[in-house]
PDB file of N, CA and C in Angstrom:
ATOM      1  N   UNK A   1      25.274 -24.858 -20.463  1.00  0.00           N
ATOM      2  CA  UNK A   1      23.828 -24.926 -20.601  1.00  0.00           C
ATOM      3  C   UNK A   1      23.218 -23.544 -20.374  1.00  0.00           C
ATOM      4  N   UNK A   2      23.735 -22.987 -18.825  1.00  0.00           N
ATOM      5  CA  UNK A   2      23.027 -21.811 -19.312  1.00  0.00           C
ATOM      6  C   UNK A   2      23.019 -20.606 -19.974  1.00  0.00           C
ATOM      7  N   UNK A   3      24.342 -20.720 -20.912  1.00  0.00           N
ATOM      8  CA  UNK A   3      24.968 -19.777 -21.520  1.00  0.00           C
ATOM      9  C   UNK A   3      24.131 -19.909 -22.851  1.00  0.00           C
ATOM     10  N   UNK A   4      23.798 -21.142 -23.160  1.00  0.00           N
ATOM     11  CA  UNK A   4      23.010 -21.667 -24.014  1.00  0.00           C
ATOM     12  C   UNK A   4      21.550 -20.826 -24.133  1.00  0.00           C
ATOM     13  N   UNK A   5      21.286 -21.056 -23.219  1.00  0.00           N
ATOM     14  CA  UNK A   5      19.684 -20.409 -23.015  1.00  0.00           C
ATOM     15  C   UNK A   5      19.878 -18.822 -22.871  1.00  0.00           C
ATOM     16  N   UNK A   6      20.682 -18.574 -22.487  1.00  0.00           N
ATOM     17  CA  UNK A   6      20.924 -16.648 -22.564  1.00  0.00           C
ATOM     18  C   UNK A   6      21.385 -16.460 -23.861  1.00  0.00           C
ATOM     19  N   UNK A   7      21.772 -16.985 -24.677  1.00  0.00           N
ATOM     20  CA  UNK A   7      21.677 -16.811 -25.971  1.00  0.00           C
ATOM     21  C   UNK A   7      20.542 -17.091 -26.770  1.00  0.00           C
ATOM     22  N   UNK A   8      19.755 -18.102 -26.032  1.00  0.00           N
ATOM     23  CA  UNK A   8      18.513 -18.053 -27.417  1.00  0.00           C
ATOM     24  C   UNK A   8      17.405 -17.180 -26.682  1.00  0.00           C
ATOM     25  N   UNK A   9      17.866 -16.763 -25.584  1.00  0.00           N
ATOM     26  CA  UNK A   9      17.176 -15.726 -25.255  1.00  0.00           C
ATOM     27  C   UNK A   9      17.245 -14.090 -25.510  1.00  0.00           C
ATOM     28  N   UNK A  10      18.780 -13.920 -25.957  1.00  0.00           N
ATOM     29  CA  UNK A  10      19.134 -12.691 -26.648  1.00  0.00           C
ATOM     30  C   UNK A  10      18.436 -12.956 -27.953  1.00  0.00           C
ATOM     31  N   UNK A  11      18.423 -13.944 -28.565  1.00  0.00           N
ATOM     32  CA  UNK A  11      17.855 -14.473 -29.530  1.00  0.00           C
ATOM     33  C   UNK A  11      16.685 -13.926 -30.517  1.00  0.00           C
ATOM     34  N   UNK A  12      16.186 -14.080 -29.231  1.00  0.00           N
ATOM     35  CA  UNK A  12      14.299 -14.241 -29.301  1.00  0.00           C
ATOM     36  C   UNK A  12      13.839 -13.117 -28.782  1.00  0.00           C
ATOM     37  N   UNK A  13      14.564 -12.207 -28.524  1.00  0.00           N
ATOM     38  CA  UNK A  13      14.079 -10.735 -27.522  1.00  0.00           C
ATOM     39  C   UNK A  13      13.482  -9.703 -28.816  1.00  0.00           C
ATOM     40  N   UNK A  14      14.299  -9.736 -29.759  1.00  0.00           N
ATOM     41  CA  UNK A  14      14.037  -8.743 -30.757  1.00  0.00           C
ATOM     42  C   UNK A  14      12.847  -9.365 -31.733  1.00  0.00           C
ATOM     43  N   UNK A  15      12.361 -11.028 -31.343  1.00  0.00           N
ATOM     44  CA  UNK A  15      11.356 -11.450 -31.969  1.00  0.00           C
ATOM     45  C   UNK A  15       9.779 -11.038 -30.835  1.00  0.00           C
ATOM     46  N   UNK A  16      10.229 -11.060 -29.536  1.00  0.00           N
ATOM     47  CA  UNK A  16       9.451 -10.727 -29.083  1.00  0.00           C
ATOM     48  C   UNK A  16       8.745  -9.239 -28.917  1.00  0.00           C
ATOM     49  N   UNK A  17       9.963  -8.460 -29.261  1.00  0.00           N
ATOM     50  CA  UNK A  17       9.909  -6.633 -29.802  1.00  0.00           C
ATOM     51  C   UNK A  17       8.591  -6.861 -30.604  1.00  0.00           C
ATOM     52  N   UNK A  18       8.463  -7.851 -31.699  1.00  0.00           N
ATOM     53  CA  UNK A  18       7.778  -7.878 -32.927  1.00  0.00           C
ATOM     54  C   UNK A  18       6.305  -7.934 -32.526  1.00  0.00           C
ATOM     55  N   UNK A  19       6.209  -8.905 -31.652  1.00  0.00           N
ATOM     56  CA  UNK A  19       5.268  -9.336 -31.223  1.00  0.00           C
ATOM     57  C   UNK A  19       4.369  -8.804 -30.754  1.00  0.00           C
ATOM     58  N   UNK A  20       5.239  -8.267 -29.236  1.00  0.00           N
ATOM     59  CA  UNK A  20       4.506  -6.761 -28.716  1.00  0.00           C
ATOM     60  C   UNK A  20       4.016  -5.857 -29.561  1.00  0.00           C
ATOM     61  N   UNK A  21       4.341  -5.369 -30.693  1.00  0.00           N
ATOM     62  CA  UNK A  21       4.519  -4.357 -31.552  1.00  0.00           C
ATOM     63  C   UNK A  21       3.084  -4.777 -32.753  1.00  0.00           C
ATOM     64  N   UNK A  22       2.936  -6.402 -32.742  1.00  0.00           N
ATOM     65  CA  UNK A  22       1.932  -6.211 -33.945  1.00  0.00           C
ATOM     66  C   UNK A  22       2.539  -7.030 -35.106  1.00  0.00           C
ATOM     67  N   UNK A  23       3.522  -7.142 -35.205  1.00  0.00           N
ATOM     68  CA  UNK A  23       4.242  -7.164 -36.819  1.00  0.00           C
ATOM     69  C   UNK A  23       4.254  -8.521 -36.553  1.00  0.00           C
ATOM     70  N   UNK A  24       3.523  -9.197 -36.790  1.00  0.00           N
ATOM     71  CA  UNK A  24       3.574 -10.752 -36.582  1.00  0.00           C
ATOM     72  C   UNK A  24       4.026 -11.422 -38.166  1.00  0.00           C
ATOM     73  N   UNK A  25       4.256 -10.478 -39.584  1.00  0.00           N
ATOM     74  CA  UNK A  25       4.468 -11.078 -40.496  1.00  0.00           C
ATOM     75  C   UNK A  25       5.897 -11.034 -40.306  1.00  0.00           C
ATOM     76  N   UNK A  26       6.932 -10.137 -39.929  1.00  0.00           N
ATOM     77  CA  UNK A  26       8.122 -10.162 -39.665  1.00  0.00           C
ATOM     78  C   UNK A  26       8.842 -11.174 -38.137  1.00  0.00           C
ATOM     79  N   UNK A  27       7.617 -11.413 -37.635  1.00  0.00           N
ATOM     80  CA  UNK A  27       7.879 -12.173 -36.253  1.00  0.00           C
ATOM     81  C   UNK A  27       8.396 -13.410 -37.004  1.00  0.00           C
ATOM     82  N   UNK A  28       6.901 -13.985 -37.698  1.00  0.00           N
ATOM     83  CA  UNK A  28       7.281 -15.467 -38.819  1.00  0.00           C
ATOM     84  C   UNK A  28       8.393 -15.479 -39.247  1.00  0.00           C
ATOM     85  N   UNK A  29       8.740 -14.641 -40.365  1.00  0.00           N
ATOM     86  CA  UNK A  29      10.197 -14.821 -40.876  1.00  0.00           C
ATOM     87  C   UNK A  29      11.042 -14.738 -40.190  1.00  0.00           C
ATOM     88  N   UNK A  30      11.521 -13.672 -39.660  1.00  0.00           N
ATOM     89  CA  UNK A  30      12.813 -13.942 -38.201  1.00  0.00           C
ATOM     90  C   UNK A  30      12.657 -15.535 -37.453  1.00  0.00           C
ATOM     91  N   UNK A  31      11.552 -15.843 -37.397  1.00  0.00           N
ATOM     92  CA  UNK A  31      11.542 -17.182 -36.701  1.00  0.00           C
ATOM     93  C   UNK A  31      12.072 -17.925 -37.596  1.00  0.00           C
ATOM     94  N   UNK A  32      11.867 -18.079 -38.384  1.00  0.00           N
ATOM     95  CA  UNK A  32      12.115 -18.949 -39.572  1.00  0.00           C
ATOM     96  C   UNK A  32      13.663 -19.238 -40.016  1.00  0.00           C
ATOM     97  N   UNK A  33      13.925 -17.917 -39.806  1.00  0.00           N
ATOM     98  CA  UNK A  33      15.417 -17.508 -39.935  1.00  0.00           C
ATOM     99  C   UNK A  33      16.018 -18.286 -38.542  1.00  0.00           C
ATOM    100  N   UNK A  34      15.762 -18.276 -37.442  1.00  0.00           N
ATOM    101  CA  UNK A  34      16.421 -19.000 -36.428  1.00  0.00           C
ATOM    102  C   UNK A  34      16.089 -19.832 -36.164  1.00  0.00           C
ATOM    103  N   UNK A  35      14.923 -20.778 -36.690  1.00  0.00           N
ATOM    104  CA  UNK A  35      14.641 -21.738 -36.605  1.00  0.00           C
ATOM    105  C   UNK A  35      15.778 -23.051 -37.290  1.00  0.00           C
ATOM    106  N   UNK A  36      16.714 -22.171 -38.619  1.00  0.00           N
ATOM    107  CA  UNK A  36      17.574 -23.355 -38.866  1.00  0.00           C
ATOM    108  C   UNK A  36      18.755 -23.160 -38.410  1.00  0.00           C
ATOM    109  N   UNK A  37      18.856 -21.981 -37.282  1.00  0.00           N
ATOM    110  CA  UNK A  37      20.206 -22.429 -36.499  1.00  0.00           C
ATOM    111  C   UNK A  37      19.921 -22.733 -35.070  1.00  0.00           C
ATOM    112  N   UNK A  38      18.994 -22.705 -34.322  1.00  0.00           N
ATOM    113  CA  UNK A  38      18.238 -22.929 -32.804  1.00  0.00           C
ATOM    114  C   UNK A  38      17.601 -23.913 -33.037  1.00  0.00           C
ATOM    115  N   UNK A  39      17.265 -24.578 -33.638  1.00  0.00           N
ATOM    116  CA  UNK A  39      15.852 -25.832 -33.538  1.00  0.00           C
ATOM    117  C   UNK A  39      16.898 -27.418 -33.248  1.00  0.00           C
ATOM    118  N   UNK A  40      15.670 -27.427 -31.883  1.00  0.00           N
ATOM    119  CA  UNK A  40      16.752 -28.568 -31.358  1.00  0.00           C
ATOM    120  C   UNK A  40      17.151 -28.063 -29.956  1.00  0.00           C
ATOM    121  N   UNK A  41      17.465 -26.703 -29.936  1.00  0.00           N
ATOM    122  CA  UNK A  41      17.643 -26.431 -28.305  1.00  0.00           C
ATOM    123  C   UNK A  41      15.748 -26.066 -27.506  1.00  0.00           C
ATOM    124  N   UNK A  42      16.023 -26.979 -26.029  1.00  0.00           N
ATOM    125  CA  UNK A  42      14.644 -26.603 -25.742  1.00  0.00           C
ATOM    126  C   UNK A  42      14.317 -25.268 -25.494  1.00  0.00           C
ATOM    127  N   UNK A  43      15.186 -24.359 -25.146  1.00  0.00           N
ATOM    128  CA  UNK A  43      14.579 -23.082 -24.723  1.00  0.00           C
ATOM    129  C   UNK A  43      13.840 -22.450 -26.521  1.00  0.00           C
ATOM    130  N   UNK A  44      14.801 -22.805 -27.457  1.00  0.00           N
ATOM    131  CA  UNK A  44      13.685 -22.376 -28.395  1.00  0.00           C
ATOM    132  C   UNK A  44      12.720 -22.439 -28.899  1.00  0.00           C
ATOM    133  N   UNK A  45      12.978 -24.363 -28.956  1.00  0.00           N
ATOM    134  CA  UNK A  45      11.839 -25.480 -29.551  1.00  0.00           C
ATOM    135  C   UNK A  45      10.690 -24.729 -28.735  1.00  0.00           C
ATOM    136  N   UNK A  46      10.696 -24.186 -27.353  1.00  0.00           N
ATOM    137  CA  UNK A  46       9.507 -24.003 -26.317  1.00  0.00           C
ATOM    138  C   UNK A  46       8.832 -22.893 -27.059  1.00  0.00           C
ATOM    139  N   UNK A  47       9.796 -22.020 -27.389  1.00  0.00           N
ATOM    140  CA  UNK A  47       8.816 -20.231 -27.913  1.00  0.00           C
ATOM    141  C   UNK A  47       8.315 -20.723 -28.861  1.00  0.00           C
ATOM    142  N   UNK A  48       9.365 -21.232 -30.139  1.00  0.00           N
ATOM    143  CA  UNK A  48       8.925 -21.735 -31.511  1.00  0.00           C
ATOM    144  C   UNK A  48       7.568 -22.522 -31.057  1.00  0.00           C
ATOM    145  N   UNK A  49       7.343 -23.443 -30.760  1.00  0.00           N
ATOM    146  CA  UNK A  49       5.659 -23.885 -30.499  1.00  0.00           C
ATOM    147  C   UNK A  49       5.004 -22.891 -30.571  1.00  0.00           C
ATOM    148  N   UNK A  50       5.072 -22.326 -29.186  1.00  0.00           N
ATOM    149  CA  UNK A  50       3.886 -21.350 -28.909  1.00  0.00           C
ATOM    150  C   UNK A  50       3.969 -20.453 -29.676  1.00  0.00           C
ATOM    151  N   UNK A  51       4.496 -19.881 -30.703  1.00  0.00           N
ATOM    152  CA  UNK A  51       4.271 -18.701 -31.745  1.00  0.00           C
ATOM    153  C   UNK A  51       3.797 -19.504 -32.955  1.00  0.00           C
ATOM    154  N   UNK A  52       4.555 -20.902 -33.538  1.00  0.00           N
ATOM    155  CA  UNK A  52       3.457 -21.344 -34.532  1.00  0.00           C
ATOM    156  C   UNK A  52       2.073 -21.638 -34.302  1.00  0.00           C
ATOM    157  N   UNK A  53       1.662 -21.708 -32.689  1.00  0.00           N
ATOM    158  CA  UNK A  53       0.432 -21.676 -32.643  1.00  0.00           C
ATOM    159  C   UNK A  53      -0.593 -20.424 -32.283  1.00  0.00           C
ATOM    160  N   UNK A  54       0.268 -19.561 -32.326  1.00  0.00           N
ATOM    161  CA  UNK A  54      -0.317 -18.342 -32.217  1.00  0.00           C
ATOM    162  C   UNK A  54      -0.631 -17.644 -33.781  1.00  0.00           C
ATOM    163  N   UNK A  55       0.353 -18.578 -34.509  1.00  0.00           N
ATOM    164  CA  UNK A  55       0.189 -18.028 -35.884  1.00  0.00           C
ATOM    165  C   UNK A  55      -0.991 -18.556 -37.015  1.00  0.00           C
ATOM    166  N   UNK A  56      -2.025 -19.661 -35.878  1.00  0.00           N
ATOM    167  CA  UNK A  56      -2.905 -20.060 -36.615  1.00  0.00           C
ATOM    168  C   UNK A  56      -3.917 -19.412 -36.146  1.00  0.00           C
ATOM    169  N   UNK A  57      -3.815 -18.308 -35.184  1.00  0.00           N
ATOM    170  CA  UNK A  57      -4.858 -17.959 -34.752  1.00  0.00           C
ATOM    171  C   UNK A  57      -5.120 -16.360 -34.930  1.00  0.00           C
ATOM    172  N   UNK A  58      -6.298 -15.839 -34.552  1.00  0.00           N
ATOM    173  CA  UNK A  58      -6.450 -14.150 -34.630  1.00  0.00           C
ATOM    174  C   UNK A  58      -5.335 -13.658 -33.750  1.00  0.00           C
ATOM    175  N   UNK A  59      -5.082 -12.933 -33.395  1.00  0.00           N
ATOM    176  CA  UNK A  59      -5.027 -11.354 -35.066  1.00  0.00           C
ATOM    177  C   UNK A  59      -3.705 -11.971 -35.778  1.00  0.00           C
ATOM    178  N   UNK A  60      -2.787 -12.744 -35.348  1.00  0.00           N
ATOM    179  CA  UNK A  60      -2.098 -13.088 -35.744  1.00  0.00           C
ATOM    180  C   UNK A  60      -1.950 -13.945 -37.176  1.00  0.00           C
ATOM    181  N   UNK A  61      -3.411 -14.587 -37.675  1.00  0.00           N
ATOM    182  CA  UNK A  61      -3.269 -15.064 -39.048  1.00  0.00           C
ATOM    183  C   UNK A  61      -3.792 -14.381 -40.062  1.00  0.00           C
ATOM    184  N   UNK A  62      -4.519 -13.068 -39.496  1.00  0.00           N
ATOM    185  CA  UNK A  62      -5.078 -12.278 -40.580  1.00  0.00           C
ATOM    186  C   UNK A  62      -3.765 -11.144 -40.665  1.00  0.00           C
ATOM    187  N   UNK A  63      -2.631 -10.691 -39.527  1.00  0.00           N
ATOM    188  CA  UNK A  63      -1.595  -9.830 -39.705  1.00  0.00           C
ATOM    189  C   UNK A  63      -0.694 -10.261 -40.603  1.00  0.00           C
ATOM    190  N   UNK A  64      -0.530 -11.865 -40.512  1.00  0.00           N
ATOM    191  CA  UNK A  64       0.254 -12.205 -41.245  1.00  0.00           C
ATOM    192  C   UNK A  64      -0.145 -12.480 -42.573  1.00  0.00           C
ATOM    193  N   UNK A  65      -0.789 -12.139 -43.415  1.00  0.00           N
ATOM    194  CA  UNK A  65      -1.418 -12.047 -44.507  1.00  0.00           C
ATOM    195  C   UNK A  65      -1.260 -10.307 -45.052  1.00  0.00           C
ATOM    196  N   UNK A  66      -1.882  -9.507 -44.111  1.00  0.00           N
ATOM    197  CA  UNK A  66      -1.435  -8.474 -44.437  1.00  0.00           C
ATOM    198  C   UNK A  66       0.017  -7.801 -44.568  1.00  0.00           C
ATOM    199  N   UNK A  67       0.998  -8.642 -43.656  1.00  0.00           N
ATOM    200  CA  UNK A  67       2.009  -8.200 -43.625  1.00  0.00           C
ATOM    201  C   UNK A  67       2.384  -8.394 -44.907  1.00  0.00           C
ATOM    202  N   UNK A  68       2.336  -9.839 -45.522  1.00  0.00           N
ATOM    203  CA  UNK A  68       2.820 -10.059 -46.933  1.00  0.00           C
ATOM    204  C   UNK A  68       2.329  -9.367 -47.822  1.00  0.00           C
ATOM    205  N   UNK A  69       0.932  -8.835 -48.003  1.00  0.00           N
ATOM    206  CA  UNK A  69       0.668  -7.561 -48.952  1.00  0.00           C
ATOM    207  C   UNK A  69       1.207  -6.759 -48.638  1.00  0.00           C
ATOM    208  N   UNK A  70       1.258  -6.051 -47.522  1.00  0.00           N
ATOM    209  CA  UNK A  70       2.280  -4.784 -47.482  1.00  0.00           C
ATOM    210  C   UNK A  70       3.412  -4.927 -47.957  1.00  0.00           C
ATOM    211  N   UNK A  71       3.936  -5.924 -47.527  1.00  0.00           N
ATOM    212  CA  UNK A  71       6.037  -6.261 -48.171  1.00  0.00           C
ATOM    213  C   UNK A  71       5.749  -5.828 -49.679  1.00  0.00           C
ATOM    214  N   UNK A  72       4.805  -6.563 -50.662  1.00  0.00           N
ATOM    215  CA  UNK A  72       4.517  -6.731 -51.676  1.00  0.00           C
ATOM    216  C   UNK A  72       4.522  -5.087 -52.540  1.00  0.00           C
ATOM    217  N   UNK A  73       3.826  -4.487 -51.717  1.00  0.00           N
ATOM    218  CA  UNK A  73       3.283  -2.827 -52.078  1.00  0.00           C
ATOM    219  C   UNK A  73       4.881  -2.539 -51.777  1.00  0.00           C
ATOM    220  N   UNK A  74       5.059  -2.441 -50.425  1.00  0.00           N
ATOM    221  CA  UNK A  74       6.519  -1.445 -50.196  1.00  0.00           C
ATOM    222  C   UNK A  74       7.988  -2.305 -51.261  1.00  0.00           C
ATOM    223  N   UNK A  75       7.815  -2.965 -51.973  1.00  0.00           N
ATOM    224  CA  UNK A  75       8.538  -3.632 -52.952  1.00  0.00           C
ATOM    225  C   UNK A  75       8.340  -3.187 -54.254  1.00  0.00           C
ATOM    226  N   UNK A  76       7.214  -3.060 -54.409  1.00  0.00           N
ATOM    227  CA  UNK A  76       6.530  -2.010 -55.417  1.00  0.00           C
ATOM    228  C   UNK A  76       7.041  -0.712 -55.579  1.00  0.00           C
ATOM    229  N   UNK A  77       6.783   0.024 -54.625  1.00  0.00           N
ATOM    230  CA  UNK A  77       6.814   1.302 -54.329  1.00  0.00           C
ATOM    231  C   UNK A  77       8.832   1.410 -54.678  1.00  0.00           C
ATOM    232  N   UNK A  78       9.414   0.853 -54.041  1.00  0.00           N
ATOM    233  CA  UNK A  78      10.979   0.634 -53.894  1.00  0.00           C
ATOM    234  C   UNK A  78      11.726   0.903 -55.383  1.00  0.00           C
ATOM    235  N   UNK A  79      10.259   0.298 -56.140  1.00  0.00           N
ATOM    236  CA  UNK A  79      10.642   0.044 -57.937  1.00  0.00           C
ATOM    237  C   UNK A  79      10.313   1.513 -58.445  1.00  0.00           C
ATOM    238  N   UNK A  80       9.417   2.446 -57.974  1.00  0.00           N
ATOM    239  CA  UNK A  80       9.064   3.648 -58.443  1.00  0.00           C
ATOM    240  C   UNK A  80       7.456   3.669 -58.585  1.00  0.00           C
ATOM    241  N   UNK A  81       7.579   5.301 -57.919  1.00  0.00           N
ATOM    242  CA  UNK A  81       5.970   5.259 -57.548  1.00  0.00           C
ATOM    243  C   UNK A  81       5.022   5.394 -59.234  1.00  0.00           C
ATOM    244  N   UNK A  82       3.544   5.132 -58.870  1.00  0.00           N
ATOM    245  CA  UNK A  82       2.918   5.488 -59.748  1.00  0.00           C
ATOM    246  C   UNK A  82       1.327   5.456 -59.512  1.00  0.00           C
ATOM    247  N   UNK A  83       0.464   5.993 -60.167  1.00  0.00           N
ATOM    248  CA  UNK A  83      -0.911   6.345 -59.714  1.00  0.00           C
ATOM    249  C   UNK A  83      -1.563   5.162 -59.300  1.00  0.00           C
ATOM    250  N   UNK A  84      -1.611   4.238 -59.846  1.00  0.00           N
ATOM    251  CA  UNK A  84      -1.993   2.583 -59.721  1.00  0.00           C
ATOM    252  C   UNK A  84      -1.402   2.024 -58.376  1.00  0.00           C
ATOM    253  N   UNK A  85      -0.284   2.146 -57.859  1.00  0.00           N
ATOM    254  CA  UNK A  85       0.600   1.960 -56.724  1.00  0.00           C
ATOM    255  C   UNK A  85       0.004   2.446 -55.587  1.00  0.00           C
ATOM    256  N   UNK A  86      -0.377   4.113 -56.060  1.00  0.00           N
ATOM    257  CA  UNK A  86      -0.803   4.660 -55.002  1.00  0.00           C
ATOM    258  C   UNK A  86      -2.212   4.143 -54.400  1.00  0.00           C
ATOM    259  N   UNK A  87      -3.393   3.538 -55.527  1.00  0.00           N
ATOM    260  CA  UNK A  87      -4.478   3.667 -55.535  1.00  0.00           C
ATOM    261  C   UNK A  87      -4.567   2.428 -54.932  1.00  0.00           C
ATOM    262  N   UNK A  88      -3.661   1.365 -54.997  1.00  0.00           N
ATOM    263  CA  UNK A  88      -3.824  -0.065 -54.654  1.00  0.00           C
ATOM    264  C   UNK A  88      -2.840  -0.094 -53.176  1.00  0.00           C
ATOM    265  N   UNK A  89      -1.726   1.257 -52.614  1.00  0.00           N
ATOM    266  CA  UNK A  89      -1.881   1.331 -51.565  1.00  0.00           C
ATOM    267  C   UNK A  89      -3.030   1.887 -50.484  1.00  0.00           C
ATOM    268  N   UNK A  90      -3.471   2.852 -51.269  1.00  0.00           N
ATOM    269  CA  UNK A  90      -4.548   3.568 -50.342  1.00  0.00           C
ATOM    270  C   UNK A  90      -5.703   2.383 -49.924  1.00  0.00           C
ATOM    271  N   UNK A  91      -5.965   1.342 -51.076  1.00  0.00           N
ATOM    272  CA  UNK A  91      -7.117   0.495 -50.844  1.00  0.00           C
ATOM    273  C   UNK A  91      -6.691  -0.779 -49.972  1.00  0.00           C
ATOM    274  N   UNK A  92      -5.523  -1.121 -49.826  1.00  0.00           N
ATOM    275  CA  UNK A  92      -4.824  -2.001 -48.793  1.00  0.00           C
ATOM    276  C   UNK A  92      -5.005  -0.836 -47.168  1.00  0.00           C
ATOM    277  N   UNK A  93      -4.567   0.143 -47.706  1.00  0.00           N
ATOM    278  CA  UNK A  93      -4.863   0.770 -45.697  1.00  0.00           C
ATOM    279  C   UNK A  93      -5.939   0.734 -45.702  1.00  0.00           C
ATOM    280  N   UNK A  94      -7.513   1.507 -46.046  1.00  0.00           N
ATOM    281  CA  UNK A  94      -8.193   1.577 -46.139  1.00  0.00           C
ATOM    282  C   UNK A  94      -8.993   0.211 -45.092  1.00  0.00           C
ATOM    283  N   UNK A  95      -8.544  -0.984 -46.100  1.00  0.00           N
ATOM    284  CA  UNK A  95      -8.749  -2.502 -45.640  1.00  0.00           C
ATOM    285  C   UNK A  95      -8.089  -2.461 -44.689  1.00  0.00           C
ATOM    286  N   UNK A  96      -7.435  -2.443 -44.176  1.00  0.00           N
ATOM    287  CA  UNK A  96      -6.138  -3.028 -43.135  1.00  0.00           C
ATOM    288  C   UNK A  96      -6.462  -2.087 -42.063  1.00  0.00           C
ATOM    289  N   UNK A  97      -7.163  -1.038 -42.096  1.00  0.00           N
ATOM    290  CA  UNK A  97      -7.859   0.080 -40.990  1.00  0.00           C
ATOM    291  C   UNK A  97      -6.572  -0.132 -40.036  1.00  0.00           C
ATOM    292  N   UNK A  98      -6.973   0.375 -38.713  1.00  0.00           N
ATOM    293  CA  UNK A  98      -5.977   0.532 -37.695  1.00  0.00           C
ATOM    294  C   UNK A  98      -4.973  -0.467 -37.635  1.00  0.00           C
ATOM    295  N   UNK A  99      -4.855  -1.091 -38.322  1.00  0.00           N
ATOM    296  CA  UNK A  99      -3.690  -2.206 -38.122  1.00  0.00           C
ATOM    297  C   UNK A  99      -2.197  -1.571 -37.845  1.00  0.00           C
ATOM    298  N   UNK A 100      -1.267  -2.394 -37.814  1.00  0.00           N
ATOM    299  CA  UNK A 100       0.121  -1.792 -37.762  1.00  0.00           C
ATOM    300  C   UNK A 100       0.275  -1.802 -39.231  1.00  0.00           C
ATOM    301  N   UNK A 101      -0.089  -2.698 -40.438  1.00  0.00           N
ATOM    302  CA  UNK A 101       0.439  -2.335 -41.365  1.00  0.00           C
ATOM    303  C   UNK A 101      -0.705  -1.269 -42.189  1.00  0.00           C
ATOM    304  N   UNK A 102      -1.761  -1.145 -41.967  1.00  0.00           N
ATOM    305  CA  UNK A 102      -2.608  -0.178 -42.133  1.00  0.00           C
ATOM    306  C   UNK A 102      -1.962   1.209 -42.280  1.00  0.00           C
ATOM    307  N   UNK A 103      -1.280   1.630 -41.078  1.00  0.00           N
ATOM    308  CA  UNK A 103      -0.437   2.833 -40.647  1.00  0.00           C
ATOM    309  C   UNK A 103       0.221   2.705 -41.308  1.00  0.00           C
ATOM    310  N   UNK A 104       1.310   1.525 -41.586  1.00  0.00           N
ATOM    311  CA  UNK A 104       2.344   1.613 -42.113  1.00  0.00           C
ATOM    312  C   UNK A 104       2.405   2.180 -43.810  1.00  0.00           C
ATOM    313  N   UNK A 105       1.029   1.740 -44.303  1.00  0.00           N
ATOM    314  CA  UNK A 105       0.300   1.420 -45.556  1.00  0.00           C
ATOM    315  C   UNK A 105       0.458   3.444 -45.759  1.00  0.00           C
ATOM    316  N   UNK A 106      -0.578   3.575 -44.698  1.00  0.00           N
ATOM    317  CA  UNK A 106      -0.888   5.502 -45.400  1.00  0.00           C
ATOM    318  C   UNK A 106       0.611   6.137 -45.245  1.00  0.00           C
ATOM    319  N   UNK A 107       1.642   5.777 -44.220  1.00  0.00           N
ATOM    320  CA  UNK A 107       2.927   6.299 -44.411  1.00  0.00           C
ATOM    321  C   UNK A 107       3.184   5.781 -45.636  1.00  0.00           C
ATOM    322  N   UNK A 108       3.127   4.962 -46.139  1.00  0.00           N
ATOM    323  CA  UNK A 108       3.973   4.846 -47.524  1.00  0.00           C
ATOM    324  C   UNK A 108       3.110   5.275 -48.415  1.00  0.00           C
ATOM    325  N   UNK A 109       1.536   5.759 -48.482  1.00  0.00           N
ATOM    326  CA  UNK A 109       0.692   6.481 -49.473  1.00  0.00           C
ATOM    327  C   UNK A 109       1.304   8.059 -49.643  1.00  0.00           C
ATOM    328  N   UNK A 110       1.544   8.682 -48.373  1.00  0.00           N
ATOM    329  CA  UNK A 110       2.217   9.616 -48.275  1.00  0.00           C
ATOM    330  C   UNK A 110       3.385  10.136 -49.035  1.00  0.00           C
ATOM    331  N   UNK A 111       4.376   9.061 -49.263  1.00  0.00           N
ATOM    332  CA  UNK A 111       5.711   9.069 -49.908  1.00  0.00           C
ATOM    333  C   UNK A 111       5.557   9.216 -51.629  1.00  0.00           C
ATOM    334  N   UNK A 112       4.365   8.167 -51.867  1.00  0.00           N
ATOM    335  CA  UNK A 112       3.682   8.281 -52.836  1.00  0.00           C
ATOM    336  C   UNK A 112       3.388   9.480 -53.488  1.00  0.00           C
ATOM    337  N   UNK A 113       2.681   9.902 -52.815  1.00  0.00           N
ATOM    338  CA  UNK A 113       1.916  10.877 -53.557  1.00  0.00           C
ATOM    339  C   UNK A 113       2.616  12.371 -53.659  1.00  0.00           C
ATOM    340  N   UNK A 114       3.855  12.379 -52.682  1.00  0.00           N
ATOM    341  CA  UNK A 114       4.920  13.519 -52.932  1.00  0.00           C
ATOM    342  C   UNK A 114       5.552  13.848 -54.424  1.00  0.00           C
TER     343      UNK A 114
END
């Protein structure tokens, strides 16, 4: 049992990295991802709650929206830059102001425009 729980606690450490950090669109998916091999043990079932309900709420449901535009752009960008790319990243940071993917947004305008 408690070898059990120190594992879904190694688990969940690098989801909680996320958390701290902002990146709540990558928090979701990693959850998601261990949700179909952990669901069912209580130490996870417990976090898993409290993060899907954190995920209906600020800042956490407007990050996770942005996160998926950003994936979207840096998927883009991955394919080869171009003026349109750049112009529809600059207007996602712009929007996304201090956010984590905001930042993340003008670092990849940067790469862009090299």
């Amino acid at each position: 049992q408690k070898r059990i729980v120190d594992f879904v606690k190694a688990q969940l450490a690098p989801l909680a990295e996320l958390e701290a950090r902002g990146d709540w669109y990558a928090l979701e998916r990693g959850l998601s991802a261990l949700r179909r091999k952990l669901a069912g043990v209580p130490a996870f079932d417990e976090k898993d709650a409290a993060w899907q309900a954190a995920f209906k709420a600020e800042p956490a449901k407007t990050a996770i929206r942005q996160g998926a535009v950003f994936q979207q752009l840096r998927e883009a960008a991955a394919r080869g830059p171009s003026r349109q790319l750049a112009k529809e990243v600059e207007a996602f940071a712009q929007q996304a102001g201090d956010t984590l993917y905001g930042r993340e947004a003008r670092g990849l305008l940067q790469t862009l425009q090299k």
